[in-house]
Each structure stands twice: as C-alpha cells, then as structure tokens.
Protein backbone atom coordinates (compact mmCIF):
# COMPACT_ATOMS: atom_id res chain seq x y z
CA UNK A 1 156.91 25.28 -34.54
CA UNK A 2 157.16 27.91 -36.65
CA UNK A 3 157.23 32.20 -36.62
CA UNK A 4 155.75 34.47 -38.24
CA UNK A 5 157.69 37.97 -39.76
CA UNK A 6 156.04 40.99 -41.38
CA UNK A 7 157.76 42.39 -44.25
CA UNK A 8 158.65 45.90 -44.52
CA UNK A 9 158.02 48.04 -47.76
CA UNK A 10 160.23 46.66 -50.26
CA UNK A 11 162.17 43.85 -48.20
CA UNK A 12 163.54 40.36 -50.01
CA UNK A 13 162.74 37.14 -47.81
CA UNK A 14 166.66 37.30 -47.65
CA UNK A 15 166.48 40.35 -45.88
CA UNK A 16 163.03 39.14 -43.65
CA UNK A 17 165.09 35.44 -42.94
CA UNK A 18 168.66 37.77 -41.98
CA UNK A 19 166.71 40.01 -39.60
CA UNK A 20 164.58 37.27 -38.16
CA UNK A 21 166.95 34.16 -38.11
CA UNK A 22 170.15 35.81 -38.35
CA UNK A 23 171.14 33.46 -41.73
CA UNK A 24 169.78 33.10 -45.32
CA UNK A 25 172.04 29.75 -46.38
CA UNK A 26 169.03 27.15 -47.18
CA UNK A 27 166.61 29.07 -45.30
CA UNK A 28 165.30 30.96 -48.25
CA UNK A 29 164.04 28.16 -49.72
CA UNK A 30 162.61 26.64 -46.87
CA UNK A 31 160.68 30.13 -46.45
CA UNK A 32 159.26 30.07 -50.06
CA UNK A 33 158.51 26.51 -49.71
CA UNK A 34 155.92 27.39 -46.83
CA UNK A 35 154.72 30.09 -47.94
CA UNK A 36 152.70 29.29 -51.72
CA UNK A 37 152.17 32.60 -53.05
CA UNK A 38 155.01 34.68 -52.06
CA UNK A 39 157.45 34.55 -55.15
CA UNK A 40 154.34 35.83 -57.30
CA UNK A 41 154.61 38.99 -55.22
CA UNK A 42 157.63 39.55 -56.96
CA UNK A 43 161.49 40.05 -54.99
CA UNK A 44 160.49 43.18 -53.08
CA UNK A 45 157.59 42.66 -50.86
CA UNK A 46 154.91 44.98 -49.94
CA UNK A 47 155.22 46.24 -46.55
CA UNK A 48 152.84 44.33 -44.12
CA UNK A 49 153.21 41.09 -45.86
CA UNK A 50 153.10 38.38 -43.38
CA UNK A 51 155.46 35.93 -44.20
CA UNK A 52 155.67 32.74 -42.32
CA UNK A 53 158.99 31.52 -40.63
CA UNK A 54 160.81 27.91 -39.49
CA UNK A 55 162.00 28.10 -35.75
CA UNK A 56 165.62 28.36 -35.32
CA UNK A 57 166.46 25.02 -35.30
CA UNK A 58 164.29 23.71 -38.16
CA UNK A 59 166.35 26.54 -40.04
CA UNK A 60 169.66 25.02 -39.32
CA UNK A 61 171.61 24.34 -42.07
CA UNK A 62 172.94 20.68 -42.52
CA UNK A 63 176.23 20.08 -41.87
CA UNK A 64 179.07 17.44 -43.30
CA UNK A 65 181.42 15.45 -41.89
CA UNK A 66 184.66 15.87 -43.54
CA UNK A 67 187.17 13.44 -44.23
CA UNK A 68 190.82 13.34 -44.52
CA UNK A 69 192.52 11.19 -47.18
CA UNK A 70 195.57 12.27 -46.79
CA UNK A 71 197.94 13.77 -43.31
C-alpha cells in the first residue's frame, strides 16, 4: 500500500519523505522511482504537487547483520 503527500511551494522529496515518513535514508529513491516525472520538475517542487509515497514499512531501510572477527 502506498500514500500519497502534497508538496508545498518549494519542498525537496527529502523534505516531503522527512515530514511524511520521518526518514530520507533509501527512501528518496524509492520515491523517485514511483513517481516518473518528478526529477524533471527540478529539486524544489511546486506547491500542490502530489507526490506518491511507500507505506512505512515498505520504506524501511535494510538492515545488516554484523559480524565479529575478533573479541
């Protein structure tokens, strides 16, 4: 499922994904990647640009397991 966001006058999709999702890590990408078009608008969006979201989880970043070599 995703969400939608409207941009306000002069807003980055950083800004629109840190308002919305509360992170921008690898969510900016996924946010360009559904919405075709949007980088063409140029970094500061008009205001009232609807801008299409993933739900919170979908927007989770991937995490690693680390491992020790050495104590």
């Amino acid at each position: 499922m995703t969400q939608t966001a409207t941009a306000m006058d002069g807003e980055t999709v950083d800004e629109i994904c840190h308002r919305i999702l509360g992170k921008t890590a690898a969510v900016t990408e996924q946010v360009l990647d559904m919405n075709p078009g949007l980088a063409e608008l140029g970094p500061r969006l008009p205001g009232g640009t609807s801008v299409t979201l993933p739900n919170a989880t979908a927007a989770q970043v991937a995490t690693l397991d680390i491992v020790q070599l050495w104590d």
